[in-house]
Protein backbone atom coordinates (compact mmCIF):
# COMPACT_ATOMS: atom_id res chain seq x y z
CA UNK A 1 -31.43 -20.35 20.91
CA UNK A 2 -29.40 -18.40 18.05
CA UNK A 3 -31.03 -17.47 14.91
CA UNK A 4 -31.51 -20.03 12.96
CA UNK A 5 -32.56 -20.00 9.12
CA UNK A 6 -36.28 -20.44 8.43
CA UNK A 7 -36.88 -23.58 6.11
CA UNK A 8 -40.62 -23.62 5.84
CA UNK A 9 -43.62 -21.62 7.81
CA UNK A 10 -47.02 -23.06 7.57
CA UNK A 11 -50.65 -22.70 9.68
CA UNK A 12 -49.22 -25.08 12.92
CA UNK A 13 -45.60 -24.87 12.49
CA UNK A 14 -42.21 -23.75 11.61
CA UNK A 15 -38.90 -25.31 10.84
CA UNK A 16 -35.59 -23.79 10.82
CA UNK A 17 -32.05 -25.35 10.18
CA UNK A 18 -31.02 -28.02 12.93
CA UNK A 19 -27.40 -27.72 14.59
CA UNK A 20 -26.23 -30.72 12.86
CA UNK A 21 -26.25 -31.11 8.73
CA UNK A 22 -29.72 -32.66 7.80
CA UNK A 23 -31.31 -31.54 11.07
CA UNK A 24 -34.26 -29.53 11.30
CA UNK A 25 -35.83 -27.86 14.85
CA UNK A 26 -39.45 -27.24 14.57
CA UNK A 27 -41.41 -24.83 16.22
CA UNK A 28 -45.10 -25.65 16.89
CA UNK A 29 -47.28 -22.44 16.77
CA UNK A 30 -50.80 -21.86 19.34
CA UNK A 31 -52.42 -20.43 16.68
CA UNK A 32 -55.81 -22.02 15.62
CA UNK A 33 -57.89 -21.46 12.66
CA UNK A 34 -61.53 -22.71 11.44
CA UNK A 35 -63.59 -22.02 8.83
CA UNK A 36 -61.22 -21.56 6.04
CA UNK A 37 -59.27 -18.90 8.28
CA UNK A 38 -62.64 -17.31 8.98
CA UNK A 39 -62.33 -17.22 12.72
CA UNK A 40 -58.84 -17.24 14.13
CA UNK A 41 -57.41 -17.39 17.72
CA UNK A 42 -54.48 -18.18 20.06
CA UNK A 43 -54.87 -21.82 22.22
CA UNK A 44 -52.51 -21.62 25.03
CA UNK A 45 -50.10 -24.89 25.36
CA UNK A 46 -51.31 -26.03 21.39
CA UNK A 47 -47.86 -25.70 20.50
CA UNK A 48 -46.08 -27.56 23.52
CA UNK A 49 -48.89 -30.44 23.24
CA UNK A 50 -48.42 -30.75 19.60
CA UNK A 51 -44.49 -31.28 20.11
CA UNK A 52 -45.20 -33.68 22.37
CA UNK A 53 -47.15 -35.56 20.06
CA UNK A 54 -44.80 -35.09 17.25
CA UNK A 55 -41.75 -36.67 19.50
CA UNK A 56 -44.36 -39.39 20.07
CA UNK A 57 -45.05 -40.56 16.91
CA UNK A 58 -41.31 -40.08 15.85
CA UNK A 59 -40.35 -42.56 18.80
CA UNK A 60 -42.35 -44.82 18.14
CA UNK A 61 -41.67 -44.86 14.33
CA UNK A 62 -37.77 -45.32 15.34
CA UNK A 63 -38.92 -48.21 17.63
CA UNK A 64 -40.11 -49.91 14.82
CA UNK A 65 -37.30 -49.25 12.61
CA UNK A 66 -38.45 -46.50 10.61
């Protein structure tokens, strides 16, 4: 993927600039945190799960017309 500009980075995820005008691409992260950031770690597959639930969600919202 080329470098894309970084809109936002927070604790699960990032988004950068889609290819089209108004597009974004997000980037879902494995990191976990608890404890107010007290204990931190890595979850394998977090980030490929949570995309999947995202593109979910956002399917079923267009489904319904939203």
């Amino acid at each position: 993927m080329a470098r894309r500009k970084k809109i936002y980075e927070g604790k699960a995820k990032i988004l950068y600039e889609g290819p089209e005008p108004g597009t974004f691409i997000q980037y879902f992260k494995d990191d976990a945190t608890a404890f107010n950031a007290q204990k931190k770690a890595t979850i394998e597959g977090k980030g490929v799960l949570n995309n999947r639930l995202s593109e979910f969600f956002m399917q079923g919202l267009t489904n319904i017309g939203i």
